[in-house]
N, C-alpha and C. Protein backbone atom coordinates (compact mmCIF):
# COMPACT_ATOMS: atom_id res chain seq x y z
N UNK A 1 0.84 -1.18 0.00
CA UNK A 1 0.00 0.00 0.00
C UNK A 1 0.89 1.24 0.00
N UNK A 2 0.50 2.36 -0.92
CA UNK A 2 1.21 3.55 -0.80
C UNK A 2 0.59 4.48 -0.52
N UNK A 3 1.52 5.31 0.30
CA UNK A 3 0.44 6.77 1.27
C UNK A 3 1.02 7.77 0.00
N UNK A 4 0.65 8.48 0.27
CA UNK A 4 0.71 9.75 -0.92
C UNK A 4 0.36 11.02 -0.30
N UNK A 5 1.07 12.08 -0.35
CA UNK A 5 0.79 13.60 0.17
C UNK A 5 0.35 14.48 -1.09
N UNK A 6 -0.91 15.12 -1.10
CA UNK A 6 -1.25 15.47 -2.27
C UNK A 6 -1.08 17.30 -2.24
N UNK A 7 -1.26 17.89 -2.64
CA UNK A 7 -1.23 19.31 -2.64
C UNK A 7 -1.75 19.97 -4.16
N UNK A 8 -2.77 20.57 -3.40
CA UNK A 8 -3.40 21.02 -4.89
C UNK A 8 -3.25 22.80 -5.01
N UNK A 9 -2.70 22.85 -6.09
CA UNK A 9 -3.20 24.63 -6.42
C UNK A 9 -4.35 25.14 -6.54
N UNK A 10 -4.85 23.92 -6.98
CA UNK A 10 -6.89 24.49 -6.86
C UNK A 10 -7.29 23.20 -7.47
N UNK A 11 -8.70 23.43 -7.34
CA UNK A 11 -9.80 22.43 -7.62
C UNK A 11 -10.72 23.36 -7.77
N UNK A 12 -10.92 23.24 -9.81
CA UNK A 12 -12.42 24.08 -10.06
C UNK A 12 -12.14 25.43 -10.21
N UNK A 13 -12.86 25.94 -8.94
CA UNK A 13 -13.20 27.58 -8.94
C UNK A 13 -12.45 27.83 -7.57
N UNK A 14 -12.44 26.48 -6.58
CA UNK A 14 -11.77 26.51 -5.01
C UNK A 14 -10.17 26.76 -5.49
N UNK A 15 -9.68 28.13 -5.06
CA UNK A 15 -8.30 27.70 -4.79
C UNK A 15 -7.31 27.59 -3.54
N UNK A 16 -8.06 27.42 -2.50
CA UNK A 16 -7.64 27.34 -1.11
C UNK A 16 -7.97 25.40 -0.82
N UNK A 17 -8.01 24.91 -2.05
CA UNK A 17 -8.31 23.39 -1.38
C UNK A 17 -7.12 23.10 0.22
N UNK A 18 -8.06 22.05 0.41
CA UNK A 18 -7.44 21.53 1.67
C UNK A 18 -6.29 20.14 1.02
N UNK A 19 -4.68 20.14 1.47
CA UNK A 19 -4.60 18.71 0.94
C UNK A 19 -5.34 17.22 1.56
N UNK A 20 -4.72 16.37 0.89
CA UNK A 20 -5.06 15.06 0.72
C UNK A 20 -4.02 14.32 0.78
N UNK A 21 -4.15 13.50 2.55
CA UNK A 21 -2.98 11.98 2.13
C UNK A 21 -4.26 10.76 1.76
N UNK A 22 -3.45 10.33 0.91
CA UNK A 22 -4.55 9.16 -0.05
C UNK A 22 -3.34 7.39 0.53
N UNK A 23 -4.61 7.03 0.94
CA UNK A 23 -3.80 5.74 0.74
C UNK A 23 -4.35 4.23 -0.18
N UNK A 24 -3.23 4.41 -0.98
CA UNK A 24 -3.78 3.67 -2.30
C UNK A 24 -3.21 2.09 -2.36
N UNK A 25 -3.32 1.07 -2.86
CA UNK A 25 -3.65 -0.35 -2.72
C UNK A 25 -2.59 -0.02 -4.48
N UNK A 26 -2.71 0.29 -5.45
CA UNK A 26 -1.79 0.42 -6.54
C UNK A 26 -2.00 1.72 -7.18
N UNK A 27 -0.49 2.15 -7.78
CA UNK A 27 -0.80 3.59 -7.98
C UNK A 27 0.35 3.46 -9.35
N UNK A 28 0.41 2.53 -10.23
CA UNK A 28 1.35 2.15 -10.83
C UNK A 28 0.61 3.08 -12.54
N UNK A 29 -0.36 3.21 -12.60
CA UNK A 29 -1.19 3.70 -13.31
C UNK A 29 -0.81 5.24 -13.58
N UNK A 30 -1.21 5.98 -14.90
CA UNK A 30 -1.36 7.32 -15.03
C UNK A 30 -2.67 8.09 -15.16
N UNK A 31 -3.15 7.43 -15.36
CA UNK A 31 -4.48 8.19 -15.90
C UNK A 31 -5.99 7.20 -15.00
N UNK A 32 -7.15 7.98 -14.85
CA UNK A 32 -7.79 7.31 -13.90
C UNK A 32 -8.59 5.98 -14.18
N UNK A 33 -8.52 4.80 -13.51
CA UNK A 33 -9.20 3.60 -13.51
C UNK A 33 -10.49 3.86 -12.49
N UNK A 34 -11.44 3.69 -13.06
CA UNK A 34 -12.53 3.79 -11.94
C UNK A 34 -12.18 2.49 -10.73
N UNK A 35 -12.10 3.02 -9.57
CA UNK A 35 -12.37 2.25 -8.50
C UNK A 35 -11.29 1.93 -7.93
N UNK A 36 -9.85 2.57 -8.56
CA UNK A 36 -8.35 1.67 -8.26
C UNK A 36 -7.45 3.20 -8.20
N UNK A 37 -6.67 3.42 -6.86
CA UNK A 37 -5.30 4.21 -7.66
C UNK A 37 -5.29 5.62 -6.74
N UNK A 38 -4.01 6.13 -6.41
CA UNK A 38 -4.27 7.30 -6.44
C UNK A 38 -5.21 8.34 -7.25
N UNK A 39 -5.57 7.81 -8.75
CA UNK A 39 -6.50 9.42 -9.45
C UNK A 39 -7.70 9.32 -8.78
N UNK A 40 -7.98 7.71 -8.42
CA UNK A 40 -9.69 7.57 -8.04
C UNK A 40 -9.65 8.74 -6.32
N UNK A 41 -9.05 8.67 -5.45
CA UNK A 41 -8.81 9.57 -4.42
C UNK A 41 -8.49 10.56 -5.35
N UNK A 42 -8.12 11.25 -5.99
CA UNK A 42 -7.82 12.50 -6.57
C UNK A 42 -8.95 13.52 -6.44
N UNK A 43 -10.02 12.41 -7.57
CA UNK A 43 -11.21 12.72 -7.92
C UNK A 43 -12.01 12.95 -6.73
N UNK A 44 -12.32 12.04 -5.93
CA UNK A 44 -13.18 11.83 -4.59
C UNK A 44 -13.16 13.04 -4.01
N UNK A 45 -11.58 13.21 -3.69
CA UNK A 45 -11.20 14.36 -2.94
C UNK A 45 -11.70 16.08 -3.86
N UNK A 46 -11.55 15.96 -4.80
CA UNK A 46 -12.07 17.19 -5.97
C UNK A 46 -13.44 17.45 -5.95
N UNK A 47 -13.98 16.18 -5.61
CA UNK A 47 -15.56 16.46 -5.81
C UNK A 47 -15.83 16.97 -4.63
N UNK A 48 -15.45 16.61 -3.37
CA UNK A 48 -15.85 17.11 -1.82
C UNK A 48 -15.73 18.47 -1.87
N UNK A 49 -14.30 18.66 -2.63
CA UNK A 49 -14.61 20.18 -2.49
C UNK A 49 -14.46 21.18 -3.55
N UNK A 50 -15.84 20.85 -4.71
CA UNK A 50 -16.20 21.48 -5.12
C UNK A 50 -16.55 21.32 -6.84
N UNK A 51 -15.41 20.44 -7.06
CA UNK A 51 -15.68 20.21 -8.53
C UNK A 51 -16.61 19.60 -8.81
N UNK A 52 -17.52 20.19 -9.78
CA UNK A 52 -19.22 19.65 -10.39
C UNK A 52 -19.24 19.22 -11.57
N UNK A 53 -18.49 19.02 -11.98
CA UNK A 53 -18.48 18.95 -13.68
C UNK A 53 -18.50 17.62 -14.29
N UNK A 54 -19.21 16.94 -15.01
CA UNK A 54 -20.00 15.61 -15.13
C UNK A 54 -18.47 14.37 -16.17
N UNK A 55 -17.59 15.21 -16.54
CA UNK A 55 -16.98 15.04 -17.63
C UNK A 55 -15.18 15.24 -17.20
N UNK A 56 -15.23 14.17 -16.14
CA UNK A 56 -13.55 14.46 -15.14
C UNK A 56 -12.43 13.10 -15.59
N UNK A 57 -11.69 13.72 -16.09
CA UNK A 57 -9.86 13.01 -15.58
C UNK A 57 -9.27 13.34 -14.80
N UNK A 58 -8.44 12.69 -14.30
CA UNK A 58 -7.07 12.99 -13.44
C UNK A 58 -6.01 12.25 -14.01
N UNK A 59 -4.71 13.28 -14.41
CA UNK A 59 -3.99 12.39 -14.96
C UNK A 59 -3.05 12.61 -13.72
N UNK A 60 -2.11 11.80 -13.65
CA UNK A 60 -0.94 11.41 -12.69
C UNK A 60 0.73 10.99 -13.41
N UNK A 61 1.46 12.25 -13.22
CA UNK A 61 2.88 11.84 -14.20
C UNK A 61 3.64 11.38 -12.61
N UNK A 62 3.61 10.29 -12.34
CA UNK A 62 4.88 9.81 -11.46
C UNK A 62 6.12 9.85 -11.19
N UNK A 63 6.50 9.98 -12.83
CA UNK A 63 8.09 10.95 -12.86
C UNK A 63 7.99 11.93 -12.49
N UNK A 64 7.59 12.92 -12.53
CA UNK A 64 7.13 14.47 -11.96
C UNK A 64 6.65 15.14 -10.92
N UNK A 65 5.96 14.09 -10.48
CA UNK A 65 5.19 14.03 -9.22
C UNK A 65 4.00 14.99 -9.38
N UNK A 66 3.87 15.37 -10.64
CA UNK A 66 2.42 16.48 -10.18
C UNK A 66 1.35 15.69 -11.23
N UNK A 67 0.44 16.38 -11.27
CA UNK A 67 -0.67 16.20 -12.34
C UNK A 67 -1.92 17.20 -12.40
N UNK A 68 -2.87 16.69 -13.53
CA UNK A 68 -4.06 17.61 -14.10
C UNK A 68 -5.34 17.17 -13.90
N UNK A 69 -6.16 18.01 -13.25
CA UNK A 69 -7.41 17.69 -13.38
C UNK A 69 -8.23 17.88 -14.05
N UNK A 70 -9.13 17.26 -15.41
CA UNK A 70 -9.30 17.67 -16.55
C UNK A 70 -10.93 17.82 -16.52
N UNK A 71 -11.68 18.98 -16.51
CA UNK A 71 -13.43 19.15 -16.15
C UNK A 71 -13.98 19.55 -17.12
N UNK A 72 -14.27 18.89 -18.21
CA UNK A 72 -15.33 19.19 -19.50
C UNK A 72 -14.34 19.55 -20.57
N UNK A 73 -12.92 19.04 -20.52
CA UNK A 73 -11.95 19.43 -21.60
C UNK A 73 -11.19 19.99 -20.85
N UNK A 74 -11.37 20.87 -19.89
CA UNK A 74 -10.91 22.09 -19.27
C UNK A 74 -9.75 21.57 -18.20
N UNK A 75 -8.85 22.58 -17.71
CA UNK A 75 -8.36 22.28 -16.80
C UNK A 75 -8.93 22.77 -15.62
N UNK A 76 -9.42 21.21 -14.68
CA UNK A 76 -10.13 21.70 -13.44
C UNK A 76 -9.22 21.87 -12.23
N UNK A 77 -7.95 21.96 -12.11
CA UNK A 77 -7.02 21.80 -11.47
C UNK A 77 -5.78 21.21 -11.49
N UNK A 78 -4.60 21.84 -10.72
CA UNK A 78 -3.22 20.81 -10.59
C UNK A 78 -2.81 20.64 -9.94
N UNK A 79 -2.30 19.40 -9.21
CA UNK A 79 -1.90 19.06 -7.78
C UNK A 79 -0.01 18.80 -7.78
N UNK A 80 0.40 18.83 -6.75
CA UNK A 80 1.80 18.10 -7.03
C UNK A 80 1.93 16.34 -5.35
N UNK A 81 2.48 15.76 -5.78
CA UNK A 81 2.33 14.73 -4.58
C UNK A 81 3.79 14.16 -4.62
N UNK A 82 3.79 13.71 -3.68
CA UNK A 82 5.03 12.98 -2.80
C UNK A 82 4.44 11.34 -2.10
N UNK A 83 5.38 10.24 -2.50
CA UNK A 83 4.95 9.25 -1.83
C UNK A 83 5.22 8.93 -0.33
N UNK A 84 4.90 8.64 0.85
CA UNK A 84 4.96 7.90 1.99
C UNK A 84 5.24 9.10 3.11
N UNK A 85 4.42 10.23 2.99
CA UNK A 85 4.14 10.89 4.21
C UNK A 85 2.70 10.90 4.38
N UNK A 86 2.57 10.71 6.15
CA UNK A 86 1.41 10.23 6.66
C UNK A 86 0.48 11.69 6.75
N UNK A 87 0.92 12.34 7.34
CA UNK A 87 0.76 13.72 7.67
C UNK A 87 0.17 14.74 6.63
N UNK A 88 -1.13 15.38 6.62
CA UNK A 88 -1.42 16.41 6.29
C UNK A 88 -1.58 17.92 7.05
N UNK A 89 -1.51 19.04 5.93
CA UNK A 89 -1.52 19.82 7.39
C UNK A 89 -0.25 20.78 7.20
């Protein structure tokens, strides 16, 4: 299992999101699998606070550590993450 520290520049229209440690079962993936992965917490976490938009990706570059949140074409946000800190905050 991998913990993940997420940090977002915004979500949507929110740009004060709160982060997100996600703890994921496989995160070997880039782009979102329904039901599996860090993007599926990406998303979860995006929708709580705030993103509405019927038409969502999350992509995830692992080399890079950041990624895009994609809302009707659009960019609904970008996060950057780090693996195996427990701690948010």
């Amino acid at each position: 299992m991998g913990v993940y520290r997420v940090t977002f520049d915004r979500i949507g229209r929110n740009h004060f999101p709160p982060p997100l440690v996600a703890r994921v079962d496989d995160a070997v993936f880039a782009a979102l699998i329904e039901g599996d992965g860090l993007a599926s917490e990406i998303l979860k976490h995006a929708r709580k606070n705030g993103l509405v938009s019927n038409e969502v990706e999350v992509r995830c570059d692992f080399t890079a550590g950041t990624g895009v949140i994609l809302a009707g074409g659009r960019n609904g946000g970008t996060f950057t993450f780090v693996e195996g800190q427990e701690t948010a905050g």
